[in-house]
Protein backbone atom coordinates (compact mmCIF):
# COMPACT_ATOMS: atom_id res chain seq x y z
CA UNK A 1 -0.01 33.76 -43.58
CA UNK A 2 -0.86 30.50 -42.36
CA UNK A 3 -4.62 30.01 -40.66
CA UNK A 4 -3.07 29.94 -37.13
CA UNK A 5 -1.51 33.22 -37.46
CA UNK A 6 -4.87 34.38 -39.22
CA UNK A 7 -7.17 33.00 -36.47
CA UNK A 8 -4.54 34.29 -33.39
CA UNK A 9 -4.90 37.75 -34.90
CA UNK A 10 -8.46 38.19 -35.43
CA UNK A 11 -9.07 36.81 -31.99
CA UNK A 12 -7.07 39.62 -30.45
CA UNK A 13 -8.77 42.54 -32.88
CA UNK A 14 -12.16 41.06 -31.86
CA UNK A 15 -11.96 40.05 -28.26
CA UNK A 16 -10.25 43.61 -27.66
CA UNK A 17 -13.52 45.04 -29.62
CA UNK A 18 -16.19 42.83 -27.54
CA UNK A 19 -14.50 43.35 -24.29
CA UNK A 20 -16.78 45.52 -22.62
CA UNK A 21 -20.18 44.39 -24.17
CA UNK A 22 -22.65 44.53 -22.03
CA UNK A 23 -25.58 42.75 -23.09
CA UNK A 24 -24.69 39.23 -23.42
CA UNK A 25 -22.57 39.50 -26.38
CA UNK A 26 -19.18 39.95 -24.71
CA UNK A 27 -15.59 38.40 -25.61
CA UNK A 28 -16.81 35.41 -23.28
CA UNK A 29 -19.62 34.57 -25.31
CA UNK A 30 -17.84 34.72 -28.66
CA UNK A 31 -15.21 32.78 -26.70
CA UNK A 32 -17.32 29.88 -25.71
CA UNK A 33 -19.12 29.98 -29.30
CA UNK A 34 -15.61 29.58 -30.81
CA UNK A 35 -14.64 26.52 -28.59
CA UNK A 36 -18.04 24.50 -28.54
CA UNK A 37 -18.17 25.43 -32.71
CA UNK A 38 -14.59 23.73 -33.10
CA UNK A 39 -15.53 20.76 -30.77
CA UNK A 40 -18.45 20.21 -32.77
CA UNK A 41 -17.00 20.56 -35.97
CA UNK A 42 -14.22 17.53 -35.28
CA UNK A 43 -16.91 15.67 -34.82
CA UNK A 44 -18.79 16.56 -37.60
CA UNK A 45 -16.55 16.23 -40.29
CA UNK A 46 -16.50 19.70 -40.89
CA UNK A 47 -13.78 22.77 -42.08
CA UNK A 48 -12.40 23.38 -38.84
CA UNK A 49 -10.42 26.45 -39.81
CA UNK A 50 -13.96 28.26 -41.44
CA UNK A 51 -15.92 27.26 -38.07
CA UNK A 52 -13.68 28.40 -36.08
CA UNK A 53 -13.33 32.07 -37.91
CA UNK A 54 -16.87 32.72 -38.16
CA UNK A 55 -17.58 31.89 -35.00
CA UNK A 56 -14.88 34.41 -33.88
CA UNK A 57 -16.41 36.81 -36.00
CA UNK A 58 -20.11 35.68 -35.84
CA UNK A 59 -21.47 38.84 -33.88
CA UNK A 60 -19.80 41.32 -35.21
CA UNK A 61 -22.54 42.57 -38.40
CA UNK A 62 -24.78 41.82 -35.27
CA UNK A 63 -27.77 44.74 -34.55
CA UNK A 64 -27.83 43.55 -30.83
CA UNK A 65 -24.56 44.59 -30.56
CA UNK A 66 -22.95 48.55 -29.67
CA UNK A 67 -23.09 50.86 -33.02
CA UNK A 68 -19.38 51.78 -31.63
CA UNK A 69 -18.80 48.02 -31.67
CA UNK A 70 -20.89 46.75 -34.90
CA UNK A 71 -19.28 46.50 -38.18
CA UNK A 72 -20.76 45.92 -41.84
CA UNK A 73 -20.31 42.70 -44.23
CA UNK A 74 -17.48 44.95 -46.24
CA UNK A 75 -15.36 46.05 -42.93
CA UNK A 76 -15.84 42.44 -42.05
CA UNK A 77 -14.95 41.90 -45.48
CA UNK A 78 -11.65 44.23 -45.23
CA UNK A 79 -10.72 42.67 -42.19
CA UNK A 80 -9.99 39.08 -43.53
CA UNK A 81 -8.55 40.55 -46.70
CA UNK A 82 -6.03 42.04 -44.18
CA UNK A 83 -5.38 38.82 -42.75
CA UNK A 84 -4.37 37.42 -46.34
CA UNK A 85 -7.99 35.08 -46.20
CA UNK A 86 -8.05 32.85 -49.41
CA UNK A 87 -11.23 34.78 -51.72
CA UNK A 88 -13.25 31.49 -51.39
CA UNK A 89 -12.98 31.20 -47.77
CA UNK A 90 -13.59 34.97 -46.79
CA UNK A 91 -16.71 34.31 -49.20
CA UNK A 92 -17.76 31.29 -47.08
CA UNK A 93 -16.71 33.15 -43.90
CA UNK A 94 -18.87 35.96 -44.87
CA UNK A 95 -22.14 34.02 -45.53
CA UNK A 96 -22.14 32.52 -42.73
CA UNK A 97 -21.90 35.25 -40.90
CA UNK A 98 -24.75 37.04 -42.80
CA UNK A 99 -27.06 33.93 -42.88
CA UNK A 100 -27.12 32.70 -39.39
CA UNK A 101 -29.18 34.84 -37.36
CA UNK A 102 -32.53 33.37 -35.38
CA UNK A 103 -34.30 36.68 -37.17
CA UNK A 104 -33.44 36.24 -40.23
CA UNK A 105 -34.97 32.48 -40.19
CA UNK A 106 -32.77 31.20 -43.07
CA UNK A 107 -33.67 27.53 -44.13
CA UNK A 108 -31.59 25.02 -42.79
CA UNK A 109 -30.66 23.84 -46.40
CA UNK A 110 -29.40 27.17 -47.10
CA UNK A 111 -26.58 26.98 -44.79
CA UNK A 112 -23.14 24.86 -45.11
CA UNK A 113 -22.42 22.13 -42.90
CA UNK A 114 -20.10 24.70 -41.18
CA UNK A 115 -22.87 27.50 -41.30
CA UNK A 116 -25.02 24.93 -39.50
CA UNK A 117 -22.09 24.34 -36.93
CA UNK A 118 -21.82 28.09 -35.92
CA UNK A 119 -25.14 28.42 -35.76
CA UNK A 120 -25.48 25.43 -33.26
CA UNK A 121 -22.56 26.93 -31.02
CA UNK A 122 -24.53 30.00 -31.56
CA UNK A 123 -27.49 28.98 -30.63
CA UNK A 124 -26.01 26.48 -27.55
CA UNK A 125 -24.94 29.70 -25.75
CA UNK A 126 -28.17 31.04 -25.54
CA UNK A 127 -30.33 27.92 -23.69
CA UNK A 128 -28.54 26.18 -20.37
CA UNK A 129 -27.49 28.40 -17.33
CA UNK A 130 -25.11 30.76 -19.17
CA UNK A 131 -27.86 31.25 -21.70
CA UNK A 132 -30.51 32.47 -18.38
CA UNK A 133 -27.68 34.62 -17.17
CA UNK A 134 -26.80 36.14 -20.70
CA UNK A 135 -31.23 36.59 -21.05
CA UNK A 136 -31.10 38.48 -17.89
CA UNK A 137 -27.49 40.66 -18.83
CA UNK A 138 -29.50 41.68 -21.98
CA UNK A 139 -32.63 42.26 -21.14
CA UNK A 140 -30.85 44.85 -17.98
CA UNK A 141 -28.58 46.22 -21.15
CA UNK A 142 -32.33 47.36 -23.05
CA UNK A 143 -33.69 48.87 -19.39
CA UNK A 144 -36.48 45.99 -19.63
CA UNK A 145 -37.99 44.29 -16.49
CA UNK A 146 -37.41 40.78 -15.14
CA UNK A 147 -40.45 39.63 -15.53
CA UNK A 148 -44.47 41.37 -15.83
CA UNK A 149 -47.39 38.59 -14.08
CA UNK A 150 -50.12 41.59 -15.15
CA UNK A 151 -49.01 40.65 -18.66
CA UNK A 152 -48.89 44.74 -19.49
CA UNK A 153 -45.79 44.38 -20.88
CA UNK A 154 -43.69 41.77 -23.03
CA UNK A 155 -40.91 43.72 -22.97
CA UNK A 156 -39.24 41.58 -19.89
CA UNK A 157 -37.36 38.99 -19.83
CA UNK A 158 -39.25 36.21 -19.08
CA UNK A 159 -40.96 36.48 -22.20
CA UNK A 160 -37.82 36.55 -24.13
CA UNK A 161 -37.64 32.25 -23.02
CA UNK A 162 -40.83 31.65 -25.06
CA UNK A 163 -40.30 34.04 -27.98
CA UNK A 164 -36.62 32.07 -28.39
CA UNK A 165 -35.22 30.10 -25.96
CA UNK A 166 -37.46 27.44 -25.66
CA UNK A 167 -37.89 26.83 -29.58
CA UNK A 168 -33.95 26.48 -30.18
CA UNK A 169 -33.59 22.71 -29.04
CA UNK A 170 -35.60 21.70 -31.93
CA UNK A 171 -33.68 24.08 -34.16
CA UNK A 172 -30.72 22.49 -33.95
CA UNK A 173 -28.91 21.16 -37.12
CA UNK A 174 -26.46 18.76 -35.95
CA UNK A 175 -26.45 15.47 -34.19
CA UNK A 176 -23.84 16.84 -31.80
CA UNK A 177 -25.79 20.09 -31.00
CA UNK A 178 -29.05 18.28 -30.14
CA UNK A 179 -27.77 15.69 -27.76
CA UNK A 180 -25.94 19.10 -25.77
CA UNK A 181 -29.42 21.25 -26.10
CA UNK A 182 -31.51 18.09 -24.79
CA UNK A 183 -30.08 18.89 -21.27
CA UNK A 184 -29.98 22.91 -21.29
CA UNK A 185 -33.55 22.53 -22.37
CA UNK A 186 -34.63 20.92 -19.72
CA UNK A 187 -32.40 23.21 -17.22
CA UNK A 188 -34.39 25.63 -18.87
CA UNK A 189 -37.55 24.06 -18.40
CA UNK A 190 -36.31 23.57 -14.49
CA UNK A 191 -35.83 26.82 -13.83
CA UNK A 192 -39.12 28.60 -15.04
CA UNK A 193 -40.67 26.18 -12.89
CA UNK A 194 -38.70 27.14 -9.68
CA UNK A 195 -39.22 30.97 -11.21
CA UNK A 196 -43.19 30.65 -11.01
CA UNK A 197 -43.19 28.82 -7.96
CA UNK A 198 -40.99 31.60 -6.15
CA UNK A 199 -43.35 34.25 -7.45
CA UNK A 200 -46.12 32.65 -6.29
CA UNK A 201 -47.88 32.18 -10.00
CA UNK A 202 -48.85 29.44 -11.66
CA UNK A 203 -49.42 31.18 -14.73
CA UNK A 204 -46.76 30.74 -17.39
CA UNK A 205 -46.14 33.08 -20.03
């Protein structure tokens, strides 16, 4: 099976499976990880045809995600033996996929050059405006607030920007990804601005 056929066929199985995700971690998103991961890896030098799997199969060992949606490293595994993957790229496929997480903190160093590309696209989709709308979609999905001034809870969304968002622009691993996070930073930085000041608070965090 050639890799078109290979990547055309997981995309349907997985898209189909994320379709009705609610928090953030829909088709769309694995969609727009896929295309920015592929952009960046033609300009990066990188193995286009491993990007562009893993990022179409990036979330799906994910916790975030639906136990009815989730699979484990050997289903994920399964899968690209069923799609005829060669052994040594379903093993590169697979570590990527196990290694890129922001929780699991894995050392830059530890990751391939196309590891480090997913995780960029990854990482991309969660800072600009989609990556506000996607914090909001999630935090709704876990019944948390929008935002708590009487800091009694940090269980709201707001919070979630300083626990993650605004730390990934200098987490970037790639040229490419950190001249495209310079400007969703700062859209970022815009908006919890215009979010205080329409709250009436100065306070931040």
């Amino acid at each position: 099976m050639n890799s078109e056929d290979i990547i055309e066929n997981i995309t349907k199985y997985v898209y189909k499976l994320f379709e009705h995700e609610e928090s953030g971690h829909d088709k769309w998103h694995i969609d727009r990880v896929r295309k920015l991961a592929v952009s960046i890896a033609e300009k990066e030098n990188a193995n286009v045809f491993i990007v562009e799997l893993a990022a179409i199969l990036h979330d799906l060992i994910d916790e975030k995600v639906k136990e009815t949606i989730r699979l484990d490293i050997l289903e994920v595994e399964k899968l690209l033996k069923m799609q005829r993957v060669h052994k040594d790229d379903r093993d590169k496929v697979l570590k990527i996929i196990d290694s890129i997480s922001f929780r699991k903190n894995i050392s830059q160093n530890e990751l391939s050059i196309e590891g480090k590309i997913v995780q960029d696209a990854d990482r991309l989709d969660a800072i600009g405006a989609i990556g506000i709308a996607r914090t909001f979609s999630f935090a709704g999905s876990r019944g948390h607030i929008i935002y708590d001034p009487e800091k009694k809870n940090n269980h709201h969304a707001i919070q979630h920007f300083y626990d993650k968002l605004l730390k990934l622009k200098e987490l970037m691993n790639t040229e490419t990804a950190k001249y495209i996070a310079e400007e969703r930073h700062l859209f970022l930085e815009h908006y919890l601005q215009q979010f205080y000041s329409e709250w009436g608070t100065t306070t931040e965090k």
